[in-house]
C-alpha atoms as a PDB file:
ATOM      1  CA  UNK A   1       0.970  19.935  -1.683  1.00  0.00           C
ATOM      2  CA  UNK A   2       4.510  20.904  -1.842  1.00  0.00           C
ATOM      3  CA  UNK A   3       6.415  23.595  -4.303  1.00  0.00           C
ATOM      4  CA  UNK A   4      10.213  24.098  -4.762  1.00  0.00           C
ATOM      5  CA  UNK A   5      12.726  25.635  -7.057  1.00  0.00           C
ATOM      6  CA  UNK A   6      15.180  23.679  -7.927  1.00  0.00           C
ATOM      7  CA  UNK A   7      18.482  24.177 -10.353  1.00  0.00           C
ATOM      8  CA  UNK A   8      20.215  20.911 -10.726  1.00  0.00           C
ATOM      9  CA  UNK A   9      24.542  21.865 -10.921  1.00  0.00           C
ATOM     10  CA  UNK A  10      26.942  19.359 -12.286  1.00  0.00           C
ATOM     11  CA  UNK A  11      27.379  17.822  -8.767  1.00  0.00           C
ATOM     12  CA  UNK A  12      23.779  17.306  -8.629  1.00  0.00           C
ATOM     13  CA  UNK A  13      23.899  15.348 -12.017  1.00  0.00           C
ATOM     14  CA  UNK A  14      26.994  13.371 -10.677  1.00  0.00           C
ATOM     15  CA  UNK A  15      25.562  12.316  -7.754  1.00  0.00           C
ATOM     16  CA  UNK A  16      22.395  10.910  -9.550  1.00  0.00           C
ATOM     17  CA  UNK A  17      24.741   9.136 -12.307  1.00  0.00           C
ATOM     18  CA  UNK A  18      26.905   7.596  -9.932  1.00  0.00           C
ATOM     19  CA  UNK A  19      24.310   5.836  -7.872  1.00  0.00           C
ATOM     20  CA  UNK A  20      22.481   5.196 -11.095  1.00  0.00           C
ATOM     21  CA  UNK A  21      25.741   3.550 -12.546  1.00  0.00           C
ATOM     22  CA  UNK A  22      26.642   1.340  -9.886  1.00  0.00           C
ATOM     23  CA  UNK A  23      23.369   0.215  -9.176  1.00  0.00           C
ATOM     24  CA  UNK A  24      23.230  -1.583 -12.627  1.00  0.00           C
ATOM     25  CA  UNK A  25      24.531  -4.834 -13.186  1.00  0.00           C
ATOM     26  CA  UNK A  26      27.490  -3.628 -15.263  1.00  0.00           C
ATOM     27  CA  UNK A  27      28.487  -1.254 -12.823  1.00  0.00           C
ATOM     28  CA  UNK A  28      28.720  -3.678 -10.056  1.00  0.00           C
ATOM     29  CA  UNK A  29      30.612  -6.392 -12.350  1.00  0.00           C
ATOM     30  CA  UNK A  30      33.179  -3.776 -13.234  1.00  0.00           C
ATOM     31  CA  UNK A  31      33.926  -2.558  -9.940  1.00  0.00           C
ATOM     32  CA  UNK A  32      34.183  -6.449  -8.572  1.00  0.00           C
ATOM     33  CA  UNK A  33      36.415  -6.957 -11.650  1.00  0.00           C
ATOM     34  CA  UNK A  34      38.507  -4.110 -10.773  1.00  0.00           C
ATOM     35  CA  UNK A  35      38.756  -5.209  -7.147  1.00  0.00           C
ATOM     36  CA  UNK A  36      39.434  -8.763  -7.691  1.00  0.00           C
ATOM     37  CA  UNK A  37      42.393  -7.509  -9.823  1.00  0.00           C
ATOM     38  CA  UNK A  38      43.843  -5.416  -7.632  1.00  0.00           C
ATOM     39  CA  UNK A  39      43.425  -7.979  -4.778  1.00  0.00           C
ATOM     40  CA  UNK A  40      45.564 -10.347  -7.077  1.00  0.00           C
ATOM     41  CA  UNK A  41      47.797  -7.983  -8.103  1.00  0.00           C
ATOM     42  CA  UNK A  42      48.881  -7.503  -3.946  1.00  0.00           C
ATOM     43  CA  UNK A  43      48.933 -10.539  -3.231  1.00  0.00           C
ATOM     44  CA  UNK A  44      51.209 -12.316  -6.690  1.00  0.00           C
ATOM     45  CA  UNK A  45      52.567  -8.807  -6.713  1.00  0.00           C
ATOM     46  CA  UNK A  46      51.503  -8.600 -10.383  1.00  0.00           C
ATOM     47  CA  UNK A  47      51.429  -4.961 -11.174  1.00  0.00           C
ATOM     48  CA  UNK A  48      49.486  -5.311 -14.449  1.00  0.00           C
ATOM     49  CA  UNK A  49      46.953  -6.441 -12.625  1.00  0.00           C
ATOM     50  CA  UNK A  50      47.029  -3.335 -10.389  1.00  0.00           C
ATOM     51  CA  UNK A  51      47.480  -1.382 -12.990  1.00  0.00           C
ATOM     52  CA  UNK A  52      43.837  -3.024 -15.083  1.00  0.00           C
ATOM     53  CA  UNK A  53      42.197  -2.674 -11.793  1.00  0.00           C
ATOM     54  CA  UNK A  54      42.724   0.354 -11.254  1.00  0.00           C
ATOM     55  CA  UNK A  55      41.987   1.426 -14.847  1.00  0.00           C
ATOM     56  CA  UNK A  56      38.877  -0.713 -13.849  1.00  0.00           C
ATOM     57  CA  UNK A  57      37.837   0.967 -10.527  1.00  0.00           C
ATOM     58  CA  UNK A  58      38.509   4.817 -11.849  1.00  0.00           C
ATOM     59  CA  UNK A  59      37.441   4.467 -15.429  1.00  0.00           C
ATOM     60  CA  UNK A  60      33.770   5.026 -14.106  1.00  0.00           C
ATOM     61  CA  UNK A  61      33.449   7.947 -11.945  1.00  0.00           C
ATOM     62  CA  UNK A  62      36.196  10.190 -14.244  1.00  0.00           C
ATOM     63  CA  UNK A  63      33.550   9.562 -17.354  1.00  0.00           C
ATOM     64  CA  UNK A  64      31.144   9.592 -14.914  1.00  0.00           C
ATOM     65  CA  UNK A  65      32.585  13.524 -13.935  1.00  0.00           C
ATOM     66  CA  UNK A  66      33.101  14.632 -17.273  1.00  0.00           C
ATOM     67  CA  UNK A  67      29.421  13.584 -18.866  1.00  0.00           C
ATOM     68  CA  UNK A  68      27.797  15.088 -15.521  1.00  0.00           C
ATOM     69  CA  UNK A  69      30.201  18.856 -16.448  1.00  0.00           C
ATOM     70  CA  UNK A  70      29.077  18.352 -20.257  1.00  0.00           C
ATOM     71  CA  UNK A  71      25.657  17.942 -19.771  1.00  0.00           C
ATOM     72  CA  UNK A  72      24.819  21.137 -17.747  1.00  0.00           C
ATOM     73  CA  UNK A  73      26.419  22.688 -20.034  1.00  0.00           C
ATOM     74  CA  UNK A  74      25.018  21.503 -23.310  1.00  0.00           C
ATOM     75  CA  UNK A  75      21.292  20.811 -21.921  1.00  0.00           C
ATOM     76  CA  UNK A  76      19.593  23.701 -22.271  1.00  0.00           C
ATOM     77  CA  UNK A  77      17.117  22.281 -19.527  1.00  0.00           C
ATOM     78  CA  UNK A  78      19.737  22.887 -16.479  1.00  0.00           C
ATOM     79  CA  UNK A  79      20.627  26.277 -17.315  1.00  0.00           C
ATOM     80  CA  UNK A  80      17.308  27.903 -15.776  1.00  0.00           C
ATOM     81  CA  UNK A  81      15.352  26.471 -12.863  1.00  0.00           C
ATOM     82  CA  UNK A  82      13.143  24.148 -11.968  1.00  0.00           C
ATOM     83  CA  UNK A  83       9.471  24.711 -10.406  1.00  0.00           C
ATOM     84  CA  UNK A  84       7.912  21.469  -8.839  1.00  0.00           C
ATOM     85  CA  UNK A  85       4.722  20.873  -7.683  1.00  0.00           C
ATOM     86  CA  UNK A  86       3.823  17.422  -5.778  1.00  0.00           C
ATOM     87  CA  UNK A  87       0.493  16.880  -4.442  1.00  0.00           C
ATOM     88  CA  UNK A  88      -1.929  14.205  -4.298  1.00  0.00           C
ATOM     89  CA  UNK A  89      -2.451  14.134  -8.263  1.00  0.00           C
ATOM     90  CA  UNK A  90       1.462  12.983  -8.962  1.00  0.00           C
ATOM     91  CA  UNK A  91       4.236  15.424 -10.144  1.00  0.00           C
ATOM     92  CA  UNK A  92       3.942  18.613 -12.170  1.00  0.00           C
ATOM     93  CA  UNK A  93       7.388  19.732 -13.292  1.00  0.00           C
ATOM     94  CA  UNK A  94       7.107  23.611 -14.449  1.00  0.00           C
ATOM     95  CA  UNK A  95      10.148  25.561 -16.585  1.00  0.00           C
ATOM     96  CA  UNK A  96       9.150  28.594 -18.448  1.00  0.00           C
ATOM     97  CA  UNK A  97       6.115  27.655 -20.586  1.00  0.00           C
ATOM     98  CA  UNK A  98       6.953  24.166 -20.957  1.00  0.00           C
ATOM     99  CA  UNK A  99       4.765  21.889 -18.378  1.00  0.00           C
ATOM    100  CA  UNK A 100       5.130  18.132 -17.592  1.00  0.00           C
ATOM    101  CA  UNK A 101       3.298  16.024 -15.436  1.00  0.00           C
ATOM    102  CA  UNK A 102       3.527  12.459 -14.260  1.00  0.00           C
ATOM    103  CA  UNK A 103       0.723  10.550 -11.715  1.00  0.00           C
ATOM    104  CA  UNK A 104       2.031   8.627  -8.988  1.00  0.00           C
ATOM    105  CA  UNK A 105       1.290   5.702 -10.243  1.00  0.00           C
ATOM    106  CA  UNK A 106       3.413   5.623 -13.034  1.00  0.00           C
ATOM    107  CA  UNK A 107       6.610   6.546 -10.843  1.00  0.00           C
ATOM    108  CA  UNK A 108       9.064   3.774 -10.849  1.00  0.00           C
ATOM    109  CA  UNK A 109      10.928   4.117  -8.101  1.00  0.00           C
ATOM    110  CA  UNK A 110      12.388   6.366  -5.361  1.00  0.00           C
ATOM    111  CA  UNK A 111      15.701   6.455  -3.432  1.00  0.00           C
ATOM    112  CA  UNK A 112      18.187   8.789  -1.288  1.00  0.00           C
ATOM    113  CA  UNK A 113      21.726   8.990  -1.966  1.00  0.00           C
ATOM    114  CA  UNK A 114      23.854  10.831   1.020  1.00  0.00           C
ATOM    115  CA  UNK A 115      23.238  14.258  -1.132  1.00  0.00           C
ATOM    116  CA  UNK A 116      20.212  13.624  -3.360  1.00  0.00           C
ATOM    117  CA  UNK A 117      16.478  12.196  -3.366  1.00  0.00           C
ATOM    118  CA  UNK A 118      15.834  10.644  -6.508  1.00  0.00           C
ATOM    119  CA  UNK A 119      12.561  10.375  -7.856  1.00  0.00           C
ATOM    120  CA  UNK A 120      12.737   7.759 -11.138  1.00  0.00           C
ATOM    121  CA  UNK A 121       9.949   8.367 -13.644  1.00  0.00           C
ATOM    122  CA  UNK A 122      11.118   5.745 -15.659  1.00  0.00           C
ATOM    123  CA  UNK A 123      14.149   3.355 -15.713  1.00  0.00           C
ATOM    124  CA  UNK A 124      16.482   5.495 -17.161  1.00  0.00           C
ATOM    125  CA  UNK A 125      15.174   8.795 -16.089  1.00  0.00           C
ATOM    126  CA  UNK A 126      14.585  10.824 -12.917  1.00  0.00           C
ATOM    127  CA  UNK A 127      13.900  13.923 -11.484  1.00  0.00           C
ATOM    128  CA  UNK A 128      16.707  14.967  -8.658  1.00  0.00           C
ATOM    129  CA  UNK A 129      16.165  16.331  -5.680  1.00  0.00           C
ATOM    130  CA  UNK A 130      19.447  17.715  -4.360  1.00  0.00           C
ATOM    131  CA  UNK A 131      18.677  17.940  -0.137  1.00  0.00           C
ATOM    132  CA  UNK A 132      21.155  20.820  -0.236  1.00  0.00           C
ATOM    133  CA  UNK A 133      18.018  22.895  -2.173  1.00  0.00           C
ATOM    134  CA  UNK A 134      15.014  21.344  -0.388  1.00  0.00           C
ATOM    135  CA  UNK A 135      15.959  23.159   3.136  1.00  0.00           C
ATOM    136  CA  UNK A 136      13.137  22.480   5.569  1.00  0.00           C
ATOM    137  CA  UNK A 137      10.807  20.960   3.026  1.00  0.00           C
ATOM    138  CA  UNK A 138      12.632  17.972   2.694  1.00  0.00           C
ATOM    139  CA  UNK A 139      10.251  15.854   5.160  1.00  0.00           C
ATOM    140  CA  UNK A 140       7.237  17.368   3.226  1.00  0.00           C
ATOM    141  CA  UNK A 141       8.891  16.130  -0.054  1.00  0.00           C
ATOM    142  CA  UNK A 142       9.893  12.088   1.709  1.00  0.00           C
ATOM    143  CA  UNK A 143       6.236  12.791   3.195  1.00  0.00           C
ATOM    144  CA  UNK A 144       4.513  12.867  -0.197  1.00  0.00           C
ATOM    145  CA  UNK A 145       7.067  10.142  -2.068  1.00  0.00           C
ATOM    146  CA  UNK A 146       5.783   7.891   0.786  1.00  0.00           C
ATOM    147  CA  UNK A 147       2.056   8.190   1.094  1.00  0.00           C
ATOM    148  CA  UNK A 148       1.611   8.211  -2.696  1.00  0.00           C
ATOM    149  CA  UNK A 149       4.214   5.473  -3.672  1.00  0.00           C
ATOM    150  CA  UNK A 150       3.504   1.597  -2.794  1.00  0.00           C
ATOM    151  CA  UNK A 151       6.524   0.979  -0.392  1.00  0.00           C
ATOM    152  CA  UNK A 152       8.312  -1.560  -2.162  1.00  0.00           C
ATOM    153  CA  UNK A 153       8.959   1.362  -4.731  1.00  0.00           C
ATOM    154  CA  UNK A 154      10.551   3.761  -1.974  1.00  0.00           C
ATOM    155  CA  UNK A 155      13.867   3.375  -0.603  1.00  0.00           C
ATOM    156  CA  UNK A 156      14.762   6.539   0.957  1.00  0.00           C
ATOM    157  CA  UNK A 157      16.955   6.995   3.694  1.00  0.00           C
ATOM    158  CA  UNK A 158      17.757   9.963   5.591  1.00  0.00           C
END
């Protein structure tokens, strides 16, 4: 069994959103979009082109920013912390009186980014696990992701 505290921050929610966005098909498509114009804007030196691309390439991450800032601030859920409890059962997510818990077997998926390990509990949401917070209990946390999760689910690197 492991326990941590854990108070997602706006970078935390960024992080999580970004690899979330351009993991989906529309986030790919617009950043290829947004390449391909700026590679034919060099080379017919057609600066509109630069110009759409990269409107393209930096739309994303700015809204991206923004909604990540608004949301801790709006959702009372990040103001206060976090207690989590994985052990052989599934998840057990703990904040103030309010209890949630989710069996392994109905995880969808799991995967690192450089700052985060993200545990999806369903397509569109996910509990975050900034490394920054997990301190030596990081390998405790990959650990239990691992043994309870079919591999195929798990991507986590790092």
């Amino acid at each position: 069994m492991v326990e941590l505290d854990i108070k997602i921050e706006a970078g935390d929610l960024y992080d999580y959103m970004l690899r979330h966005s351009y993991n989906s098909s529309s986030g790919i498509l617009g950043s290829t979009l947004g390449a391909v114009m700026v590679i034919v804007a060099l080379a017919k030196s057609q600066w509109i082109f630069l110009i759409g691309g990269m409107a393209l390439l930096l739309y994303l991450p700015w809204v991206l920013f923004i909604k990540s800032r608004q949301q801790i601030l709006n959702n009372p859920g990040f103001k206060e912390t976090l207690h989590y409890k994985l052990d052989d059962e599934g998840l057990t997510i703990t904040q103030g009186e309010a209890e949630a818990k989710q069996g392994w077997g109905d995880m969808y998926k799991a995967v690192s980014t450089g700052k985060s390990i993200i545990l999806y509990t369903s397509k569109v949401n996910a509990t975050i696990f900034p490394k920054r917070q997990l301190g030596d209990q990081k390998a405790a946390v990959v650990e239990m992701i691992c043994t309870h999760m079919p591999p195929q689910k798990v991507k986590i690197r790092g």
